[in-house]
N, C-alpha and C. Protein backbone atom coordinates (compact mmCIF):
# COMPACT_ATOMS: atom_id res chain seq x y z
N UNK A 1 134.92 -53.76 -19.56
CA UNK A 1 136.34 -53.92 -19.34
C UNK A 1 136.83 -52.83 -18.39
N UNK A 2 137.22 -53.13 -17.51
CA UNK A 2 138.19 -51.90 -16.55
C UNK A 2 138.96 -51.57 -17.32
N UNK A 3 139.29 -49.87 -16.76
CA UNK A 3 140.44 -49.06 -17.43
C UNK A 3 141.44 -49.45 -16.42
N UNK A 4 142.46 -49.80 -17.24
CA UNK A 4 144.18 -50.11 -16.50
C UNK A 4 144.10 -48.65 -16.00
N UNK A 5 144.17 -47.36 -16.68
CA UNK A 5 145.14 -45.98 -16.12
C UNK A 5 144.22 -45.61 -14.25
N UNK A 6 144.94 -45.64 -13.58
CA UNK A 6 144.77 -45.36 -12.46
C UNK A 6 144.94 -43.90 -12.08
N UNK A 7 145.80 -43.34 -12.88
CA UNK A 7 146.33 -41.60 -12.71
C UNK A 7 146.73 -41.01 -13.72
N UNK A 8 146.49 -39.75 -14.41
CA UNK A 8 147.41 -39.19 -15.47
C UNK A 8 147.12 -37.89 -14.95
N UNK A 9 148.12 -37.05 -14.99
CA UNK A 9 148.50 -35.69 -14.40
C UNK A 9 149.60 -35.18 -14.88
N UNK A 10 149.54 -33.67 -14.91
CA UNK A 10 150.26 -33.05 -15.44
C UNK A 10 151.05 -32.13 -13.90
N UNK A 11 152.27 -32.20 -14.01
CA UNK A 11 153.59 -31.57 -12.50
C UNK A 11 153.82 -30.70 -13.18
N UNK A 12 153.81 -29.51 -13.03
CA UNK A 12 154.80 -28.51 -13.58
C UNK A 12 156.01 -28.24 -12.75
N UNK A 13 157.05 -27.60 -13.09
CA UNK A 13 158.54 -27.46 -12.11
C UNK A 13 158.01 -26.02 -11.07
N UNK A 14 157.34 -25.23 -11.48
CA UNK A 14 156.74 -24.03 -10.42
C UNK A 14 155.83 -24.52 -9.92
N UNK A 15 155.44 -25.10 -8.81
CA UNK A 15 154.72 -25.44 -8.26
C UNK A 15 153.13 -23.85 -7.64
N UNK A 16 153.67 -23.10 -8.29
CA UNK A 16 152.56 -21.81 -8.17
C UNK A 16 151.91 -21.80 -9.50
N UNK A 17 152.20 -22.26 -10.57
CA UNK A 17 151.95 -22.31 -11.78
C UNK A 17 152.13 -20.58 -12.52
N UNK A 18 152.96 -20.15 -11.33
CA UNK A 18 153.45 -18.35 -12.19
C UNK A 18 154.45 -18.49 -13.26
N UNK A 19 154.26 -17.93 -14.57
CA UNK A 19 155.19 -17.81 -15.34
C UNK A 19 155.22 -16.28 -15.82
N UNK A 20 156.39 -15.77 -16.45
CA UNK A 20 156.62 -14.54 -17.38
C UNK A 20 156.59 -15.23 -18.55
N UNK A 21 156.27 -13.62 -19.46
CA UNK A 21 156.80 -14.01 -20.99
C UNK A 21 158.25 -14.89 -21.50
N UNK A 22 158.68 -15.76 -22.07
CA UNK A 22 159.63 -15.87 -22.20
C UNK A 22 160.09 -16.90 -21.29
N UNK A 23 159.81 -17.16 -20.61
CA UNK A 23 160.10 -18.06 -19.50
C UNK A 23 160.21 -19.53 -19.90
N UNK A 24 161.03 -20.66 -19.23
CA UNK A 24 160.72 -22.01 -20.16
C UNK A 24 159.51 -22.50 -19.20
N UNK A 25 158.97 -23.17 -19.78
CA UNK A 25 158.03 -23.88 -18.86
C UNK A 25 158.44 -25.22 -18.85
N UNK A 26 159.13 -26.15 -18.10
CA UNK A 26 158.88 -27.25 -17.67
C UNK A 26 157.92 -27.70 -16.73
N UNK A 27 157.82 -29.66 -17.46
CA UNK A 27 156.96 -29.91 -16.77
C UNK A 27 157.01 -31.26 -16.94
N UNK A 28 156.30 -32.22 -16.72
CA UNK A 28 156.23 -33.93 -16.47
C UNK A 28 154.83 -34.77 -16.59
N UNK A 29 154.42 -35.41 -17.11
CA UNK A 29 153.13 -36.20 -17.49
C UNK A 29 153.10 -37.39 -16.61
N UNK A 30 151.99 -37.43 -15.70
CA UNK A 30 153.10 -38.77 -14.80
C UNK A 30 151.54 -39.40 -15.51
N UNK A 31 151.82 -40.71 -15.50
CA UNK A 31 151.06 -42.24 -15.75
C UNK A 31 150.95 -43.01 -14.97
N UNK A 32 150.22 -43.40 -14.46
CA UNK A 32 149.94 -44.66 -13.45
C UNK A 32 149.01 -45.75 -13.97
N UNK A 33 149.63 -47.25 -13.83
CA UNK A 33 148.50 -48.11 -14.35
C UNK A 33 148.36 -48.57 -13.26
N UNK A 34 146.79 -48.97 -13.42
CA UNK A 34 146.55 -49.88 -11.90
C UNK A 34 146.56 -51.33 -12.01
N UNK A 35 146.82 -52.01 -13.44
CA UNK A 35 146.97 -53.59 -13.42
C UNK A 35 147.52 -53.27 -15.07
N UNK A 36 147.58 -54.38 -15.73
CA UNK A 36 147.99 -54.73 -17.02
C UNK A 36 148.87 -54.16 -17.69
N UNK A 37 148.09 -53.66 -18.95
CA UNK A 37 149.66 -52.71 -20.02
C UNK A 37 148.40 -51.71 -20.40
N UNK A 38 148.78 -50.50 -21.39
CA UNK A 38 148.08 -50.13 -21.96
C UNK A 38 148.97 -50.38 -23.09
N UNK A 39 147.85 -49.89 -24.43
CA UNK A 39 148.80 -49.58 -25.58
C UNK A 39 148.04 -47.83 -26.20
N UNK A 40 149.63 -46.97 -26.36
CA UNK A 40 149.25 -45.60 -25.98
C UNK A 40 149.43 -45.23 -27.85
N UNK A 41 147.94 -44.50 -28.23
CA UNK A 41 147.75 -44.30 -29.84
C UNK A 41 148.38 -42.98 -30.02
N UNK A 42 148.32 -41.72 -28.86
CA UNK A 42 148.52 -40.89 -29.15
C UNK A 42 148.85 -40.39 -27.83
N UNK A 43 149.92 -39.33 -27.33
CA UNK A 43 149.82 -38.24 -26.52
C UNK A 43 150.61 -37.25 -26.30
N UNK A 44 149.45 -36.20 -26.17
CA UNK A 44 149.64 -34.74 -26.88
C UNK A 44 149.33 -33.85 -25.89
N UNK A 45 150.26 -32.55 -25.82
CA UNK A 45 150.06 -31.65 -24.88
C UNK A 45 149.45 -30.10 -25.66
N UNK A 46 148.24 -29.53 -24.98
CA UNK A 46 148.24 -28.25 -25.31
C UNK A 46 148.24 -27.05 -24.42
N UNK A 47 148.93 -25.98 -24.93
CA UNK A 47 149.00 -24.51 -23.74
C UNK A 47 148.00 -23.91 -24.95
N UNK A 48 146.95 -23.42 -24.09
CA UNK A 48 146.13 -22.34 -24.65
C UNK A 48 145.79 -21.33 -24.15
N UNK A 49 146.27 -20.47 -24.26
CA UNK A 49 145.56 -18.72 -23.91
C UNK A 49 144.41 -18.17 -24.65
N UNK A 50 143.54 -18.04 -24.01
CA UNK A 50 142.14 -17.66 -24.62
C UNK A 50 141.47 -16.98 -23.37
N UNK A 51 140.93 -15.41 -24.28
CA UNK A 51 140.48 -14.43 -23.51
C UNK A 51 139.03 -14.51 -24.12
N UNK A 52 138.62 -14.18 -23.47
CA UNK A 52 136.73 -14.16 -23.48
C UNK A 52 136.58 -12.83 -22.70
N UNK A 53 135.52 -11.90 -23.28
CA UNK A 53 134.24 -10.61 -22.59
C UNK A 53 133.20 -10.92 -22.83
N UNK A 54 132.40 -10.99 -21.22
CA UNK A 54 131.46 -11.81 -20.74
C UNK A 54 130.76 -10.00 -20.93
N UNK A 55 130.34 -9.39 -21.56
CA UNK A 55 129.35 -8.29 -21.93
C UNK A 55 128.53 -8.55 -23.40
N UNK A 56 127.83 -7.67 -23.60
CA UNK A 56 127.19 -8.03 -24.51
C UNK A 56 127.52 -8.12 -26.04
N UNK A 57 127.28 -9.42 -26.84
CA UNK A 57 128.29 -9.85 -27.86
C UNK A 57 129.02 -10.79 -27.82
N UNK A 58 129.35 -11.64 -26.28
CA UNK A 58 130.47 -12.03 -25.89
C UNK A 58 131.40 -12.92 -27.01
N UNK A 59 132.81 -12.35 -26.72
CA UNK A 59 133.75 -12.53 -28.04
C UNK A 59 134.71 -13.34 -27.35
N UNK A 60 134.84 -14.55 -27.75
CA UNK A 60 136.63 -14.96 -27.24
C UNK A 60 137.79 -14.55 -28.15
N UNK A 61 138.54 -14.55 -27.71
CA UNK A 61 140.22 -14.48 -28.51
C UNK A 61 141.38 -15.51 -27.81
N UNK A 62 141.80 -16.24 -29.12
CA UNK A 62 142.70 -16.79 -28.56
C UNK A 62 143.96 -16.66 -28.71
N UNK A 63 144.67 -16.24 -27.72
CA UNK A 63 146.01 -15.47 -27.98
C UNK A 63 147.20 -16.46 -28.09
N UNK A 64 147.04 -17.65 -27.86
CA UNK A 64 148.13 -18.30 -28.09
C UNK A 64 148.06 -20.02 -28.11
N UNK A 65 148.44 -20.55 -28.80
CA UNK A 65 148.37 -22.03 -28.88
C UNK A 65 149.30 -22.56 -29.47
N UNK A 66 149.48 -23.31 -28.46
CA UNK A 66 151.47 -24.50 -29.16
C UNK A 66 150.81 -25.84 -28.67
N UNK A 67 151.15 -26.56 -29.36
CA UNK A 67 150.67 -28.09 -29.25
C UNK A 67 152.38 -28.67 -29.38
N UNK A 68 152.27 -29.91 -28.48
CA UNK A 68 153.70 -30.98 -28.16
C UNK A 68 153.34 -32.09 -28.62
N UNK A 69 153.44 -32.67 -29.57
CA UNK A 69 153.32 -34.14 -29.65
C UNK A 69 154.41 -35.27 -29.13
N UNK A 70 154.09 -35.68 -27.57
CA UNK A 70 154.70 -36.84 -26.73
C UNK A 70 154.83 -38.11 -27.57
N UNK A 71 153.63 -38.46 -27.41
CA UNK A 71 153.76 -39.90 -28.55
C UNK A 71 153.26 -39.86 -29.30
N UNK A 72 153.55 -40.31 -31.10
CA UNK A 72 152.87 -39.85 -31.99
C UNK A 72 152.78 -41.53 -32.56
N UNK A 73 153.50 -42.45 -32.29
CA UNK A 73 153.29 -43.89 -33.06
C UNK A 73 152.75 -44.81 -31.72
N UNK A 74 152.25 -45.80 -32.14
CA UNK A 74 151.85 -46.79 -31.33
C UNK A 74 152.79 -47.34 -30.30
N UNK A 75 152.60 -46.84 -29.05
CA UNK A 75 153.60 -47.35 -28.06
C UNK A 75 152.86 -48.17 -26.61
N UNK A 76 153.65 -49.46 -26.54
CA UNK A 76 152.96 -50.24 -25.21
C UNK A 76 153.61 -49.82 -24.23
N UNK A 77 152.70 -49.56 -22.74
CA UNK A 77 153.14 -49.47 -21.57
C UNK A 77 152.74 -50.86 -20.57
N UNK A 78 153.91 -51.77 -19.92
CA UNK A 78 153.86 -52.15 -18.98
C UNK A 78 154.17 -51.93 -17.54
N UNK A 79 154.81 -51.24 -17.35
CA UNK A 79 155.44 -49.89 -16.63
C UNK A 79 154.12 -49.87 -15.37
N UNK A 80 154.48 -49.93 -14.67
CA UNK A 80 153.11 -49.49 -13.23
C UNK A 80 153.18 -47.46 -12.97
N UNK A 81 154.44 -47.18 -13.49
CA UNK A 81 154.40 -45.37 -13.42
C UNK A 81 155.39 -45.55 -14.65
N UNK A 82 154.94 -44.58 -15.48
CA UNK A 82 155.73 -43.75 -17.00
C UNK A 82 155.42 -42.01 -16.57
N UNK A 83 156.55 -41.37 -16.69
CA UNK A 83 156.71 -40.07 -17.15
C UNK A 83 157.00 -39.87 -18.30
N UNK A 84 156.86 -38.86 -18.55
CA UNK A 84 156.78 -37.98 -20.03
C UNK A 84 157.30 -36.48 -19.60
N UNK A 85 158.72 -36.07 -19.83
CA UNK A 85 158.87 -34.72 -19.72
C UNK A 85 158.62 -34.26 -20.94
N UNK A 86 158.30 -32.57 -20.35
CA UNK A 86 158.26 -31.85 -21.55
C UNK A 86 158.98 -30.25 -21.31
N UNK A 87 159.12 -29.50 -22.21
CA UNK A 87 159.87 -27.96 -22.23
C UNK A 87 159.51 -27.11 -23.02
N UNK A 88 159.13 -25.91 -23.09
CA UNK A 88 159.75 -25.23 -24.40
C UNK A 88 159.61 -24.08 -23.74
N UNK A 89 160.08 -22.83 -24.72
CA UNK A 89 160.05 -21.30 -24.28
C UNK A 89 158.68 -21.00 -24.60
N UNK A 90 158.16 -19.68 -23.54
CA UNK A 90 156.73 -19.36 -23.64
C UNK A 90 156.72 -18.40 -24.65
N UNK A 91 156.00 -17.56 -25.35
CA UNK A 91 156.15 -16.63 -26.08
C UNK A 91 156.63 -15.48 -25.35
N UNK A 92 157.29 -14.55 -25.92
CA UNK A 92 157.95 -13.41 -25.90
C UNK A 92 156.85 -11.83 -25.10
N UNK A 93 155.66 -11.91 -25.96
CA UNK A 93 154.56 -11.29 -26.13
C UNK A 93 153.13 -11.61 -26.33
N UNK A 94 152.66 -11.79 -25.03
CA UNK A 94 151.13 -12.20 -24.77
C UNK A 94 150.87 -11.44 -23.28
N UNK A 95 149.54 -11.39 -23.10
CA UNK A 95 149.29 -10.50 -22.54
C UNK A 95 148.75 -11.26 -21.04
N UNK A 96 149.20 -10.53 -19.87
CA UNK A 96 149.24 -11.55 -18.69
C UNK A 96 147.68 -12.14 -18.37
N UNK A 97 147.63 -13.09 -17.58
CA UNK A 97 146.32 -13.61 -17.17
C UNK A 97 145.33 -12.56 -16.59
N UNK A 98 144.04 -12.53 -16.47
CA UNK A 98 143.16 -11.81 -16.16
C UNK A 98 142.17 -12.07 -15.43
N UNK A 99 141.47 -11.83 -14.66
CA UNK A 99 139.99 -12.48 -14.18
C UNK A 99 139.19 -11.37 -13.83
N UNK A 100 138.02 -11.21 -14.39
CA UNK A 100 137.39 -9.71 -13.41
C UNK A 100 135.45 -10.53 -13.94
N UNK A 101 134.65 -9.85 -13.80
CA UNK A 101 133.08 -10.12 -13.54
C UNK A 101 133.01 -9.93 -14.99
N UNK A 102 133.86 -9.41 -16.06
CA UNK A 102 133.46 -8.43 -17.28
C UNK A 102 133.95 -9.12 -18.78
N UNK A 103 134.97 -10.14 -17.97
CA UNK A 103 135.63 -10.99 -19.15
C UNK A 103 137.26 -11.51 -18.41
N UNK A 104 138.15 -12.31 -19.12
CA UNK A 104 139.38 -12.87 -18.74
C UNK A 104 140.38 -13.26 -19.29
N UNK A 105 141.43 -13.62 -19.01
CA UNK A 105 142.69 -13.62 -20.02
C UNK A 105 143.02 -14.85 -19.08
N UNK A 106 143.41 -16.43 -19.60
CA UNK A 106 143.30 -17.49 -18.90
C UNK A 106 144.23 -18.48 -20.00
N UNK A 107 145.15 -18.89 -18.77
CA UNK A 107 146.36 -20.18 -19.71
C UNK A 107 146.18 -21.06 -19.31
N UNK A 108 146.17 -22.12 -19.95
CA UNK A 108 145.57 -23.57 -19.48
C UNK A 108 146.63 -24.83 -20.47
N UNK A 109 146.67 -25.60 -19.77
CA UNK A 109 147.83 -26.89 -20.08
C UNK A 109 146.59 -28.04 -20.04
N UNK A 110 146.84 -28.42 -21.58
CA UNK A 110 145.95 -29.65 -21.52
C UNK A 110 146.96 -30.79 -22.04
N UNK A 111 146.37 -32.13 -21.11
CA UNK A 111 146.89 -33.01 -22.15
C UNK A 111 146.37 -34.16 -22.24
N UNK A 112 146.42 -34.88 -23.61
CA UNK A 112 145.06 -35.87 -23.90
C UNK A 112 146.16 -37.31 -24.17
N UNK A 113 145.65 -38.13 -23.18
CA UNK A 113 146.36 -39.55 -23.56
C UNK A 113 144.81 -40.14 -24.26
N UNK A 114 145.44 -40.73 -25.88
CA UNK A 114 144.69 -41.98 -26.28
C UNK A 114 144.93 -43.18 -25.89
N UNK A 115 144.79 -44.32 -25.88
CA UNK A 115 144.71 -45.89 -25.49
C UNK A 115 144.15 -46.72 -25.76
N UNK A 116 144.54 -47.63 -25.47
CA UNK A 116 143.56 -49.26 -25.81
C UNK A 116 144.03 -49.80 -23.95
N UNK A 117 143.50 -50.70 -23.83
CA UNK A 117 143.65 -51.10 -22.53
C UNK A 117 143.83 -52.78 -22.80
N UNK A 118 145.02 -53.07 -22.38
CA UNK A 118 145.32 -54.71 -22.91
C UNK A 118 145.63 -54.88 -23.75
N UNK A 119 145.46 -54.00 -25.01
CA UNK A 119 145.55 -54.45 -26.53
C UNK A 119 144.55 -54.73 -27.22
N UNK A 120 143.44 -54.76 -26.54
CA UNK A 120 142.07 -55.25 -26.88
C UNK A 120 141.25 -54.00 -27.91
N UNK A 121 140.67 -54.01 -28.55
CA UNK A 121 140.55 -53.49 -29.83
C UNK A 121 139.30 -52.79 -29.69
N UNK A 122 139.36 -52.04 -29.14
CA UNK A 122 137.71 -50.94 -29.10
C UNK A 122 137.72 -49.71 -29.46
N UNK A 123 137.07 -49.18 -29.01
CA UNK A 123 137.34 -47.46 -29.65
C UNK A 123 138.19 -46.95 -29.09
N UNK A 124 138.71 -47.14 -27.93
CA UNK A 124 140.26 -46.73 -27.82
C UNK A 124 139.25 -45.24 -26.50
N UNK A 125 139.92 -45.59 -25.78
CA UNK A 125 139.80 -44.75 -24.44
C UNK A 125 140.79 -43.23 -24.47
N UNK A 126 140.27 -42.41 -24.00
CA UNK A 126 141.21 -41.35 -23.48
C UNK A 126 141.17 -40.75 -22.29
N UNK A 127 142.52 -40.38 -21.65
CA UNK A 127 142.00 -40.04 -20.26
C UNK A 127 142.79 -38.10 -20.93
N UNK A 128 142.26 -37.17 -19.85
CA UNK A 128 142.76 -35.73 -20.35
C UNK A 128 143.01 -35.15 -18.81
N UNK A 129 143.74 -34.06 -18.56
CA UNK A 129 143.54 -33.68 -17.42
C UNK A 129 144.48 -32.25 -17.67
N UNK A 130 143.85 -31.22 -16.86
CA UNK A 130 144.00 -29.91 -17.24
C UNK A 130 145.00 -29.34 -15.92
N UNK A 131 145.97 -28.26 -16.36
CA UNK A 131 146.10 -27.20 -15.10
C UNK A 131 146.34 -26.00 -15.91
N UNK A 132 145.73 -24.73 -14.97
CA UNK A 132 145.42 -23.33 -15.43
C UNK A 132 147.40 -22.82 -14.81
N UNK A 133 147.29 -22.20 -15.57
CA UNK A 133 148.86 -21.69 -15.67
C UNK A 133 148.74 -20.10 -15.37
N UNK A 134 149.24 -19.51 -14.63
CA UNK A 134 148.94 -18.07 -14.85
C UNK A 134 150.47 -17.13 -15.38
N UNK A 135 150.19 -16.60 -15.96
CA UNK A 135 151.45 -15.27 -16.63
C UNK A 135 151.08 -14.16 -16.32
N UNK A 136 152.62 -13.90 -15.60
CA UNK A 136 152.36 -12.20 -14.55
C UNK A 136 153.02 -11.67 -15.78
N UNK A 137 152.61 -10.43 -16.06
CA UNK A 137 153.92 -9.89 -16.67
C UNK A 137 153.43 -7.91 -15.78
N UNK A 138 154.37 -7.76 -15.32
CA UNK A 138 154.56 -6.30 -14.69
C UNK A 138 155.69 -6.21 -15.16
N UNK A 139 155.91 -4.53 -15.52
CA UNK A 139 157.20 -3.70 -15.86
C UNK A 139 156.74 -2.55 -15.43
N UNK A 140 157.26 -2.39 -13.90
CA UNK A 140 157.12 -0.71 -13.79
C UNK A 140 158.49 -0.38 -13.70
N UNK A 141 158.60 0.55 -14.00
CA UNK A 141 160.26 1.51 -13.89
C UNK A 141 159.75 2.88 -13.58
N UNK A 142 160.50 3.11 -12.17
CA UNK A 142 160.45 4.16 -11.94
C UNK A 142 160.42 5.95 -12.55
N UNK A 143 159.59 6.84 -12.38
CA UNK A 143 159.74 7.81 -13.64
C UNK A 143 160.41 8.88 -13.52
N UNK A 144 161.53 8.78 -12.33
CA UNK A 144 162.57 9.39 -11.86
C UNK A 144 163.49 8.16 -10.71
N UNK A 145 164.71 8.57 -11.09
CA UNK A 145 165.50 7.35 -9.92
C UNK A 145 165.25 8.28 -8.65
N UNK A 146 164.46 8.77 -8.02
CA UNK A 146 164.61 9.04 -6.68
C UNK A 146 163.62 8.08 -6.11
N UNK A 147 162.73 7.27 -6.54
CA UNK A 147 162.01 6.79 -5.95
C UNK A 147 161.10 5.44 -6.96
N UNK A 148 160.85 4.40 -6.40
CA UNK A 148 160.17 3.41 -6.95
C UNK A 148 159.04 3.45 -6.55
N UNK A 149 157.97 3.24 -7.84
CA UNK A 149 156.35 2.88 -7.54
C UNK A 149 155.62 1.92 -6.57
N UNK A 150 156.66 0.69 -7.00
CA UNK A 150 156.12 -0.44 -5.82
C UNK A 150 157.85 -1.46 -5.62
N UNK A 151 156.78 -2.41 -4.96
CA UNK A 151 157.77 -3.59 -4.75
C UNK A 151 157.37 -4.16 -5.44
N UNK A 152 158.86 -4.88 -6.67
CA UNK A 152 158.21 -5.71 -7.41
C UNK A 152 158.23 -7.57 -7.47
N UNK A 153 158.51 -8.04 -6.02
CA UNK A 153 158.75 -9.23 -5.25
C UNK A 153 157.40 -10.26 -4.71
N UNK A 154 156.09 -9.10 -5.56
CA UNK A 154 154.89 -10.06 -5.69
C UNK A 154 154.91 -11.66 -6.62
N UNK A 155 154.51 -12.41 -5.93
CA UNK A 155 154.84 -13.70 -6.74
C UNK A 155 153.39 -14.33 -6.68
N UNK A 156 152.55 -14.33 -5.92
CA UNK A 156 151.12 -14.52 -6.50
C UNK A 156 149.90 -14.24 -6.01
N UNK A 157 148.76 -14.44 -6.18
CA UNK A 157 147.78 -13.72 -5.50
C UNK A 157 147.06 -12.48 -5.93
N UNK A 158 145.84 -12.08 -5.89
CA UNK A 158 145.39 -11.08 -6.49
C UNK A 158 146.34 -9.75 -5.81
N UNK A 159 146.84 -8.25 -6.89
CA UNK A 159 147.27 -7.39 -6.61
C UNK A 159 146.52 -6.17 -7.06
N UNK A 160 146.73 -5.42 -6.29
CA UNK A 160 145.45 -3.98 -6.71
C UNK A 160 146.68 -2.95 -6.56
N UNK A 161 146.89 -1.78 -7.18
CA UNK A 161 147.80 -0.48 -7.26
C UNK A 161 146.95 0.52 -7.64
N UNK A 162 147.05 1.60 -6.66
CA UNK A 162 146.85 2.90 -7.35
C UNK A 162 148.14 4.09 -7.08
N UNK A 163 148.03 4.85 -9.02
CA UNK A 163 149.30 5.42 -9.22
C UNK A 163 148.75 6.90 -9.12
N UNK A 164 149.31 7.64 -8.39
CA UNK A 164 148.58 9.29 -8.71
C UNK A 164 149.05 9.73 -9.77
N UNK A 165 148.61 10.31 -11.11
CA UNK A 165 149.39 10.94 -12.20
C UNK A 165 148.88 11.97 -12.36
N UNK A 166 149.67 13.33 -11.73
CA UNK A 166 149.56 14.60 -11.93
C UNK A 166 150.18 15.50 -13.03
């Protein structure tokens, strides 16, 4: 049997995928069928922060997980495109994204559509599709007002600082 879903993707409203603590995150589930209906069993969004050290022992931690339940009862799509918005506030306190050779601090948006395709009665298909989210969080404040450490108008891209502390 062909799968009807032609596209499922996740838009976020920042198109850099930068967020702060605290920040709302919007965002949109787009659907595309390429012929028929589906009928949708379940769909569910997850943000997960999970840090891993790639040294010896290697340990993950997962610092944060909120799950959205979009559709939770049996719903038909005939629709050739369905969106699905979604929102909420990020946490307050988590610790920004990371990447180095040694281990990482990494946010990721998942979201899992279940289905049937036609109505037709099988094990029921799922399509999933991921985007990595990154969270800056910098707070420098100067340690006298005569002068500031940096500019703080970085918005993405790897950043390197060195501070002299005498």
């Amino acid at each position: 049997m062909k799968d009807n879903v032609a596209e499922f993707a996740i838009d976020l409203s920042r198109k850099d995928c930068c967020y702060t603590p605290g920040d709302t995150l919007h965002g949109r589930l787009h659907l595309k069928l390429s012929e028929g209906s589906i009928d949708i069993t379940s769909l569910k969004i997850t943000l997960l922060g999970l840090g891993r050290v790639n040294m010896k022992g290697k340990k993950s931690l997962i610092y944060m997980r909120k799950e959205w339940t979009i559709v939770s009862s049996p719903t038909s799509v005939y629709e050739q495109e369905r969106n699905y918005d979604f929102e909420d506030s990020l946490p307050e306190c988590i610790p920004s994204s990371f990447y180095s050779s040694k281990g990482h601090v990494q946010y990721s948006i998942i979201a899992v559509l279940e289905y049937k395709n036609n109505g037709q009665d099988f094990n029921g298909e799922f399509a999933d599709c991921l985007r990595n989210v990154f969270f800056v969080f910098i707070q420098l404040e100067p340690i006298n007002h005569e002068f500031c450490l940096a500019d703080c108008s970085i918005t993405m891209g790897p950043t390197a600082m060195k501070i002299p502390i005498d």
